[in-house]
Protein backbone atom coordinates (compact mmCIF):
# COMPACT_ATOMS: atom_id res chain seq x y z
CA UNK A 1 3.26 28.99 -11.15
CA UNK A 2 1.41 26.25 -9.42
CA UNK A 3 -2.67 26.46 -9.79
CA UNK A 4 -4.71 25.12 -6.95
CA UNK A 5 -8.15 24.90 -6.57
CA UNK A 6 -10.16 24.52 -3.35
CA UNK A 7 -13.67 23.66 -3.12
CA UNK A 8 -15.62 24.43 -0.24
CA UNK A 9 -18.68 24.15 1.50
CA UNK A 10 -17.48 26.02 4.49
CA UNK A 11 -17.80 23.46 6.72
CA UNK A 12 -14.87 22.40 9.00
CA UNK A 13 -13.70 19.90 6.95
CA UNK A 14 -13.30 22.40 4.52
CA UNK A 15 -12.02 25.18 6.57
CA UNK A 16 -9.35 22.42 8.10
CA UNK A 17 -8.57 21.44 3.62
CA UNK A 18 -8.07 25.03 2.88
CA UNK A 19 -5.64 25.81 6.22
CA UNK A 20 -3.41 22.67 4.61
CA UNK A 21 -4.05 23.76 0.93
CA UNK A 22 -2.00 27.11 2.67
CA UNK A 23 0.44 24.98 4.32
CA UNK A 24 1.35 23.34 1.64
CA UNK A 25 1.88 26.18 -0.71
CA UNK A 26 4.29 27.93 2.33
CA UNK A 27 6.04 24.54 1.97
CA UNK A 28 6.36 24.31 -1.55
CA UNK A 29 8.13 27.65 -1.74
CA UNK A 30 7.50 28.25 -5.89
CA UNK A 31 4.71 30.84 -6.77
CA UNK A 32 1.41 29.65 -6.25
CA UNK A 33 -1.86 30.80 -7.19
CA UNK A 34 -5.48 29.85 -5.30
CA UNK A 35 -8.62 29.69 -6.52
CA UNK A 36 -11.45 29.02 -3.23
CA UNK A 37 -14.81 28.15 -5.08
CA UNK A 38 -18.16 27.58 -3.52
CA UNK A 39 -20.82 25.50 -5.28
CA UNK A 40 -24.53 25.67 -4.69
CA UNK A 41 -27.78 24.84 -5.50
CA UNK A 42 -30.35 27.54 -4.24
CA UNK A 43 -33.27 25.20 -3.05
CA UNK A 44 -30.77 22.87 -1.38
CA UNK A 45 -28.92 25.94 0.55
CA UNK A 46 -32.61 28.13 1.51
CA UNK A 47 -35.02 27.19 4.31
CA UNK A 48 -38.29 25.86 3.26
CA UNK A 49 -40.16 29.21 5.10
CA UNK A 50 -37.76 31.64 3.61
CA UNK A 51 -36.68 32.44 -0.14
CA UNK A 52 -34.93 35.02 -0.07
CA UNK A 53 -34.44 37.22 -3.86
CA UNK A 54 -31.88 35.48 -5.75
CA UNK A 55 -29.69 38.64 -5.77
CA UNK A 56 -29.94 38.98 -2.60
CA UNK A 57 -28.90 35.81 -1.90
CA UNK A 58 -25.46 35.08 -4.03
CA UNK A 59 -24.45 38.34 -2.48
CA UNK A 60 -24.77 36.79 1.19
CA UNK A 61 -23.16 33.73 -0.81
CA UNK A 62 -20.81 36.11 -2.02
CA UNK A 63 -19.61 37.57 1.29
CA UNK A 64 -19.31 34.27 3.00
CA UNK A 65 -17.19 33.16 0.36
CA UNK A 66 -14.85 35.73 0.66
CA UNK A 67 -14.70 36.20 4.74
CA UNK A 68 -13.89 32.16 4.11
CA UNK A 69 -11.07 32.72 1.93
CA UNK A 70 -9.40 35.99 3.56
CA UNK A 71 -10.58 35.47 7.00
CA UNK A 72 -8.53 32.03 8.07
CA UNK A 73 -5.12 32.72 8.21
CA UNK A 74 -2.30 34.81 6.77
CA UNK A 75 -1.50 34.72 2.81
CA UNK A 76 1.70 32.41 2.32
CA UNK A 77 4.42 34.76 1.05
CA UNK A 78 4.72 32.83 -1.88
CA UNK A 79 0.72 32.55 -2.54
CA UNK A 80 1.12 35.46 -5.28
CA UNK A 81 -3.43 35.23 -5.08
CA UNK A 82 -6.44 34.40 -3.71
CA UNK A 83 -9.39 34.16 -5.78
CA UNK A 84 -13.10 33.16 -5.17
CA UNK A 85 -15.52 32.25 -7.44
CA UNK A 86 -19.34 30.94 -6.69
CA UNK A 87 -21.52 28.83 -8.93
CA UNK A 88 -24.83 27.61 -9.22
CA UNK A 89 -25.34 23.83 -10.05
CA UNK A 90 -23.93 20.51 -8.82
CA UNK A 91 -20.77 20.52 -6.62
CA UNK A 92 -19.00 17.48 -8.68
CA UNK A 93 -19.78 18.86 -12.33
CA UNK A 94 -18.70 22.02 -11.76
CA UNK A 95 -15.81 21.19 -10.08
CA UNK A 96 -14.27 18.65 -12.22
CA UNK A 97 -15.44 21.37 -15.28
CA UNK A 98 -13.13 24.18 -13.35
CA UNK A 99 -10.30 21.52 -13.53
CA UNK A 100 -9.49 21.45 -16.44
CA UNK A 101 -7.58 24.87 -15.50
CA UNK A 102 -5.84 24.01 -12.44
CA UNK A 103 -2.50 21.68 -11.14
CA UNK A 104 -3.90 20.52 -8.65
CA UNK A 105 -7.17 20.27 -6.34
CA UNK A 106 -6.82 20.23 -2.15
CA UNK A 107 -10.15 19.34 -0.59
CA UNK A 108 -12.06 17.71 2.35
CA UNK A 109 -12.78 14.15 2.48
CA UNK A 110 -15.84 14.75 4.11
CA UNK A 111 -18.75 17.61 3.97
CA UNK A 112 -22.55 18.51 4.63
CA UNK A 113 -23.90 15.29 3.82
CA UNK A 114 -27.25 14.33 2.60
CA UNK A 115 -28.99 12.07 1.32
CA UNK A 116 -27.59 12.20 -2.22
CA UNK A 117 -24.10 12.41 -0.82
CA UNK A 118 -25.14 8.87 0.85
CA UNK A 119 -26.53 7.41 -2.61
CA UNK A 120 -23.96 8.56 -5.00
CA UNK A 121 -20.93 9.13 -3.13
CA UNK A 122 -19.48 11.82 -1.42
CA UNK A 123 -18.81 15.32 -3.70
CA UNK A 124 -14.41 14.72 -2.75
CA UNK A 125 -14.80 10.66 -4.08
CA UNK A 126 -16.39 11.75 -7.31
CA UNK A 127 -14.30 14.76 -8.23
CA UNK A 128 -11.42 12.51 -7.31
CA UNK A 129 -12.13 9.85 -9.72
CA UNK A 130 -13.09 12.51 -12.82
CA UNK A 131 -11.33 15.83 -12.02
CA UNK A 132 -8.55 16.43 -14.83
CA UNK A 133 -6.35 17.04 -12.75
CA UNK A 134 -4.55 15.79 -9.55
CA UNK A 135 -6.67 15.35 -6.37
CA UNK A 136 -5.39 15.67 -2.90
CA UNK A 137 -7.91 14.25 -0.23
CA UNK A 138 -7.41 15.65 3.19
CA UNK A 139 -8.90 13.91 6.01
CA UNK A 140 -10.97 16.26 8.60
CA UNK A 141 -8.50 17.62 10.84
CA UNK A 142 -5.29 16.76 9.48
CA UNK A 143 -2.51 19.48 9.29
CA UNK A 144 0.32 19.60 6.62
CA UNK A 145 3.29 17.98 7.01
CA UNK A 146 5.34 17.01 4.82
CA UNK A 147 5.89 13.55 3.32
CA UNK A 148 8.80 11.60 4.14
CA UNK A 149 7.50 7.95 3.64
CA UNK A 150 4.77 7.86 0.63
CA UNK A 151 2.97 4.90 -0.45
CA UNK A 152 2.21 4.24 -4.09
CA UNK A 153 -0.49 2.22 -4.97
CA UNK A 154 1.29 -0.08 -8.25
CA UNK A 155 -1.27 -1.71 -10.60
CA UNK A 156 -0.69 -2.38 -14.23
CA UNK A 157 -2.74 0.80 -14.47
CA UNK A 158 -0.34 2.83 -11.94
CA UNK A 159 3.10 2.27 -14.26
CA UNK A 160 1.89 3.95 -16.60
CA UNK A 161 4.87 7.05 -17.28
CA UNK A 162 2.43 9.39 -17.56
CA UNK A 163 1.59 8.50 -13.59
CA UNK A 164 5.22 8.22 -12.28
CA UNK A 165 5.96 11.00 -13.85
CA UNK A 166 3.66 13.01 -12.21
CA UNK A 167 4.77 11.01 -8.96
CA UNK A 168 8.26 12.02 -9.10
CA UNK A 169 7.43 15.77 -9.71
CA UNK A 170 5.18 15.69 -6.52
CA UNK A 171 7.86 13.67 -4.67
CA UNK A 172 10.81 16.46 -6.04
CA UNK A 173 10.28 19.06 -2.91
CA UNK A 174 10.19 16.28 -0.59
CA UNK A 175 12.25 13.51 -1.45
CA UNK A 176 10.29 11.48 0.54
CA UNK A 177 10.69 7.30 0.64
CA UNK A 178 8.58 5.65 -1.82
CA UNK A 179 6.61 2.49 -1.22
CA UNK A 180 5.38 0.88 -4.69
CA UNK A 181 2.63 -1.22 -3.24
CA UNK A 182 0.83 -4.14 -4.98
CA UNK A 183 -2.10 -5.77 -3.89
CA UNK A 184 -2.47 -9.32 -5.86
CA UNK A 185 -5.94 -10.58 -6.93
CA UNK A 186 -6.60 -13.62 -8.52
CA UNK A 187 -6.41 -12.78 -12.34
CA UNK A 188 -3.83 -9.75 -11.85
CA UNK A 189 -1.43 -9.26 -13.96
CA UNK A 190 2.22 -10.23 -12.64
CA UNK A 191 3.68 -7.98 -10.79
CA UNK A 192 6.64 -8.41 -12.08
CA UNK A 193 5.74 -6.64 -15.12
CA UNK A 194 4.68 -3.68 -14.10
CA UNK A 195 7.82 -3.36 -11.63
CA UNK A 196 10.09 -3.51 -14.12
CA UNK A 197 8.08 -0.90 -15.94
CA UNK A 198 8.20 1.47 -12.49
CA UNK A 199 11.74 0.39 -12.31
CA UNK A 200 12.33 1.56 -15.78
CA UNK A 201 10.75 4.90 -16.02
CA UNK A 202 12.69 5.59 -11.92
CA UNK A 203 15.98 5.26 -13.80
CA UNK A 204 14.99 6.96 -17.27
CA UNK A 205 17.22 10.00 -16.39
CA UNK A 206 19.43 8.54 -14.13
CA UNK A 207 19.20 7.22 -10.14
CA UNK A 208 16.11 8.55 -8.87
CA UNK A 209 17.46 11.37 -6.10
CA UNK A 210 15.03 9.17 -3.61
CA UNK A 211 14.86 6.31 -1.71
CA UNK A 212 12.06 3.57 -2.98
CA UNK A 213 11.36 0.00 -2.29
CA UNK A 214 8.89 -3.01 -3.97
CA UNK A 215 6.16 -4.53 -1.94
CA UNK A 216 3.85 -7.29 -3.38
CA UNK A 217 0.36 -8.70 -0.72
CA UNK A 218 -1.41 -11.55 -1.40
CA UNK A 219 -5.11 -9.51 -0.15
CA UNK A 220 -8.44 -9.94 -2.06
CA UNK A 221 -9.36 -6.64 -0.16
CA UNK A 222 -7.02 -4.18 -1.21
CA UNK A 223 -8.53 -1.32 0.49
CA UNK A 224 -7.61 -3.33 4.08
CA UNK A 225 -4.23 -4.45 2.59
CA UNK A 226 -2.72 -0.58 1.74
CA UNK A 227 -4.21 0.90 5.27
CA UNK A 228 -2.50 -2.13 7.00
CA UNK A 229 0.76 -1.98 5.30
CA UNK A 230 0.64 2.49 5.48
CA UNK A 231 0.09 1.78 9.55
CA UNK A 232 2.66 -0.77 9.56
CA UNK A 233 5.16 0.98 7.69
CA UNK A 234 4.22 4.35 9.36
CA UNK A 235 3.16 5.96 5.61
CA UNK A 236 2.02 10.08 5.69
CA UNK A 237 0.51 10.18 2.25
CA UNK A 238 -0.84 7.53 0.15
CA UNK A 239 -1.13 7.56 -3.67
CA UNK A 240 -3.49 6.30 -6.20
CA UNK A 241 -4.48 6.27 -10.14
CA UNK A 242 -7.64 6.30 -11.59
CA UNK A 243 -9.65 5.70 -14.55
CA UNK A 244 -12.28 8.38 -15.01
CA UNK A 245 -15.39 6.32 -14.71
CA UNK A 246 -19.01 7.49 -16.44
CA UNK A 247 -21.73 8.49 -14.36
CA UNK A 248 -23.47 4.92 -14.65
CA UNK A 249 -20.29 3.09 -14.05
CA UNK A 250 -19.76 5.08 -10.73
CA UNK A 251 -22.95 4.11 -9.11
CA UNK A 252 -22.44 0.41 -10.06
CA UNK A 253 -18.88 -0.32 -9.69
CA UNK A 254 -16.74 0.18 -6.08
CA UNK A 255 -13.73 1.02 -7.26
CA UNK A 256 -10.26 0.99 -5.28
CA UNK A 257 -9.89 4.54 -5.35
CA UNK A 258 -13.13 5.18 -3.79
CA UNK A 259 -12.98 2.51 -1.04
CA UNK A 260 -9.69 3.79 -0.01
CA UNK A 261 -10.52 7.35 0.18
CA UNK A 262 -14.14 6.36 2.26
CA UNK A 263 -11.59 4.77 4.89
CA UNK A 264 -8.49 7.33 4.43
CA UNK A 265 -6.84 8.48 7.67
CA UNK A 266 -4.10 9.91 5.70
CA UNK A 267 -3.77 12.23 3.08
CA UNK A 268 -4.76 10.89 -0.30
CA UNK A 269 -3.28 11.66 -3.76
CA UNK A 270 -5.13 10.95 -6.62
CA UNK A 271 -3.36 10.89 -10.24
CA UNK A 272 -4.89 10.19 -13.51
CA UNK A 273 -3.17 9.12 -16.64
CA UNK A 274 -4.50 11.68 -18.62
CA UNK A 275 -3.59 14.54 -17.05
């Protein structure tokens, strides 16, 4: 059984996350199971006139929670539950702590901003780069459909088997046309290397039962290079490795994972080696 969670923060981005996180569990046909979790903390959600009594207030938080997760649309045959869960503390932590549990995340690429969300990065970006599991970003508005031309973001980093792997068991219901896209910087390793190594772990059990193609750009902004190349090439879903930065290292390093997923118009697959 496949185990998704779904943050939200019942804003329309998230309501528009969770209708595809339902979508694509219809699609996927195999038992799933959904866990819809709200995150909080009580002096950023009250007004500053009104307190109300704390258990007065996680059962409000409670009952929105749940009217969120039963309220949207009908249960996916194959969706075998829904759960809800609400926590106290920061959004991020407490997601990426819940993921340890779950397949896969399915969440908003944008939120209820703030200032914090401006400083340090968006709640989806972070969880993205340090959830231990996969991450799929969903871009406000954007209904499910599934792949058929997916664009794989190949580093030294991304041919890692662990990663393709985990590429080709995403890919398996679709079949969809993979693009294995490298962006060359001055200083990168060839790419030559790490295409054989794609190559290599493709044709480990045999020929790969879809269609896939090389593509090497010359771009020292590889966050302009993948959208140009996904728009040219007409790409539905674009994927993406990460290291799982510390705290320190995400506010001082832009990494290609988050610039991509600040600009995503497309669905956006994170994978990390790890998982």
């Amino acid at each position: 059984m496949k185990k998704i969670l779904i943050p939200t923060d019942f804003s329309e981005t998230a309501r528009d996350a969770y209708i595809y996180a339902l979508d694509f569990c219809k699609n996927l046909g195999t038992p799933c199971s959904l866990k819809v979790v709200h995150v909080f903390m009580p002096e950023a959600a009250s007004t500053p006139t009104f307190i109300p009594p704390v258990q007065e207030f996680m059962e409000l938080k409670e009952k929105t929670l749940k009217e969120f997760a039963n309220n949207i649309t009908e249960k996916p045959a194959n969706v075998e539950a829904i759960e809800t869960e609400q926590l106290i503390g920061f959004p991020g932590d407490e997601v990426i702590e819940l993921s340890k549990n779950f397949d896969l995340i399915i969440m908003g690429t944008t939120g209820d901003g703030g200032f914090l969300e401006k400083l340090f990065g968006s709640v989806s970006t972070i969880v993205a780069q340090r959830a231990h599991c996969a991450v799929l970003l969903v871009p406000n508005g954007t209904k499910f459909e599934a792949p058929t031309q997916m664009l794989y973001s190949s580093s030294a980093e991304a041919s890692d088997e662990r990663l393709i792997e985990q590429l080709v068991m995403f890919n398996k219901p679709y079949q969809a046309r993979i693009h294995f896209v490298h962006v060359e910087r001055e200083g990168d390793e060839a790419f030559s290397k790490s295409k054989e190594e794609i190559f290599e772990e493709l044709f480990e059990d045999g020929e790969p039962p879809f269609a896939f193609e090389f593509a090497n750009i010359k771009n020292a902004d590889i966050d302009a290079a993948i959208n140009q190349y996904a728009e040219a090439e007409s790409i539905d879903m674009i994927v993406m490795a990460t290291r799982q930065r510390s705290f320190w290292e995400q506010l001082f390093h832009k990494s290609q994972t988050k610039l991509v997923a600040l600009h995503a118009r497309l669905p956006l697959l994170i994978l990390h080696p790890g998982d």
